[in-house]
Protein backbone atom coordinates (compact mmCIF):
# COMPACT_ATOMS: atom_id res chain seq x y z
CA UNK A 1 107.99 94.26 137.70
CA UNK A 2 105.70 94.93 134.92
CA UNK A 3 103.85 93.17 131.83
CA UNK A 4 104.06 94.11 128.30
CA UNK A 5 102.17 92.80 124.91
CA UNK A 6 103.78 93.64 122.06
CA UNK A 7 101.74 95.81 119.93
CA UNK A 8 99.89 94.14 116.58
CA UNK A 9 102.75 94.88 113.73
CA UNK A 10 101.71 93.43 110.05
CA UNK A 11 104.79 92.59 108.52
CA UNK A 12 105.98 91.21 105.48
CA UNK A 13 108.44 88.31 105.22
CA UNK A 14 109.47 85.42 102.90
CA UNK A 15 111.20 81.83 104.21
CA UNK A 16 114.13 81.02 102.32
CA UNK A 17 114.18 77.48 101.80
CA UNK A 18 117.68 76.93 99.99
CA UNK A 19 119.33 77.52 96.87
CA UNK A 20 115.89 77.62 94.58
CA UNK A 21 114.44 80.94 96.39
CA UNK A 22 117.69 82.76 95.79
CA UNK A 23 116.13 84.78 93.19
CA UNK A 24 113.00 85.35 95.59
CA UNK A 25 115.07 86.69 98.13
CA UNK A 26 116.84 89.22 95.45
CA UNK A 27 113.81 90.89 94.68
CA UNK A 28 112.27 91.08 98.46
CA UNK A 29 115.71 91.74 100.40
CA UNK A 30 116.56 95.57 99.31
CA UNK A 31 119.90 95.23 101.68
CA UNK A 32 122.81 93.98 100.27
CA UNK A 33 123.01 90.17 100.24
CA UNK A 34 126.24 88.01 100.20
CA UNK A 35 126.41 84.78 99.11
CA UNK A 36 128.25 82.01 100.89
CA UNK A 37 129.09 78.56 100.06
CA UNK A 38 130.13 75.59 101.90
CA UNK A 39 133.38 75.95 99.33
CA UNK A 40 133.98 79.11 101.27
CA UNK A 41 133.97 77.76 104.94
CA UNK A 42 130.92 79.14 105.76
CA UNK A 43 127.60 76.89 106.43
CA UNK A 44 125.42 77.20 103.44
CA UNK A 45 123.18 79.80 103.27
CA UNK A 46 123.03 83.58 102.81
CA UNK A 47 123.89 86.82 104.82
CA UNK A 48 122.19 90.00 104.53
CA UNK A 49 123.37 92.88 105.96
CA UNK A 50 121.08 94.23 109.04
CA UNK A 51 120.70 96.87 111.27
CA UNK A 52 123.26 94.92 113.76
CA UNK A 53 125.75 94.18 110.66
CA UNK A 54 126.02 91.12 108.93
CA UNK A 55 123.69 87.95 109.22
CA UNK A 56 123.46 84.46 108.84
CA UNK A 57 120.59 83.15 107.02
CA UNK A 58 120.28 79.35 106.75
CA UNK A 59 117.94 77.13 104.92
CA UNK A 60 114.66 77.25 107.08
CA UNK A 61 114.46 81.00 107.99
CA UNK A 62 112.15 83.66 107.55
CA UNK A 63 113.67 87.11 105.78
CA UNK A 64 111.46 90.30 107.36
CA UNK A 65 111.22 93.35 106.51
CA UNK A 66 110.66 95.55 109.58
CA UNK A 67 108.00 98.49 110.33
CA UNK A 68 111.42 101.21 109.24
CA UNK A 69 111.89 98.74 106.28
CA UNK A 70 115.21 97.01 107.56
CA UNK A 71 115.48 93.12 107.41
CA UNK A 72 116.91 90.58 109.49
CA UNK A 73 116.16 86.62 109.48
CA UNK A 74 114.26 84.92 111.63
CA UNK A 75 114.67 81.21 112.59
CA UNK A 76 111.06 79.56 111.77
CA UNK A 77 110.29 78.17 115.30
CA UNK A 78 110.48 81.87 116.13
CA UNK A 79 108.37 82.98 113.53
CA UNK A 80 105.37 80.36 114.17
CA UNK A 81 105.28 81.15 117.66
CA UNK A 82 105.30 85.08 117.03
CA UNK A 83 103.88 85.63 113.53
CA UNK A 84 100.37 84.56 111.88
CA UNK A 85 98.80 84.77 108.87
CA UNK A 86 97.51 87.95 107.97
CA UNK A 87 93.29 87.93 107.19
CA UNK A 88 92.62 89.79 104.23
């Protein structure tokens, strides 16, 4: 068996927190992005279409945009426990 780090990747990412960052995640998210209600049997939130297909993203998650510029959402314990602040 052997040990790996994962190499130091700055990324850049926004959280979407519910229905008022809507319009954030429009401008960031250059995938296409389908809306879903709770009207349409699906849990609130968005999906945005990845690399793997479609995802889920609910209230709470973090939108990144990969190092090949893809996206996929990231559930925000995730995120804290792999991601800090970048120093400028």
């Amino acid at each position: 068996m052997a040990f790996f780090r994962k190499k130091p990747v700055v990324i850049e990412a926004v959280q979407y927190r519910g229905e008022q960052d809507k319009l954030l995640v429009r401008e960031f998210v250059t995938a296409p992005i389908d809306e879903v209600g709770v009207a349409a049997g699906s849990p609130p939130g968005l999906h945005i279409q990845t690399l793997e297909g479609w995802m889920h993203v609910s209230p709470g998650d973090w939108i990144i945009r990969g190092i090949k510029g893809e996206f996929y959402p990231c559930k925000p314990e995730i995120f804290e426990a792999t991601y800090e602040p970048e120093e400028t």
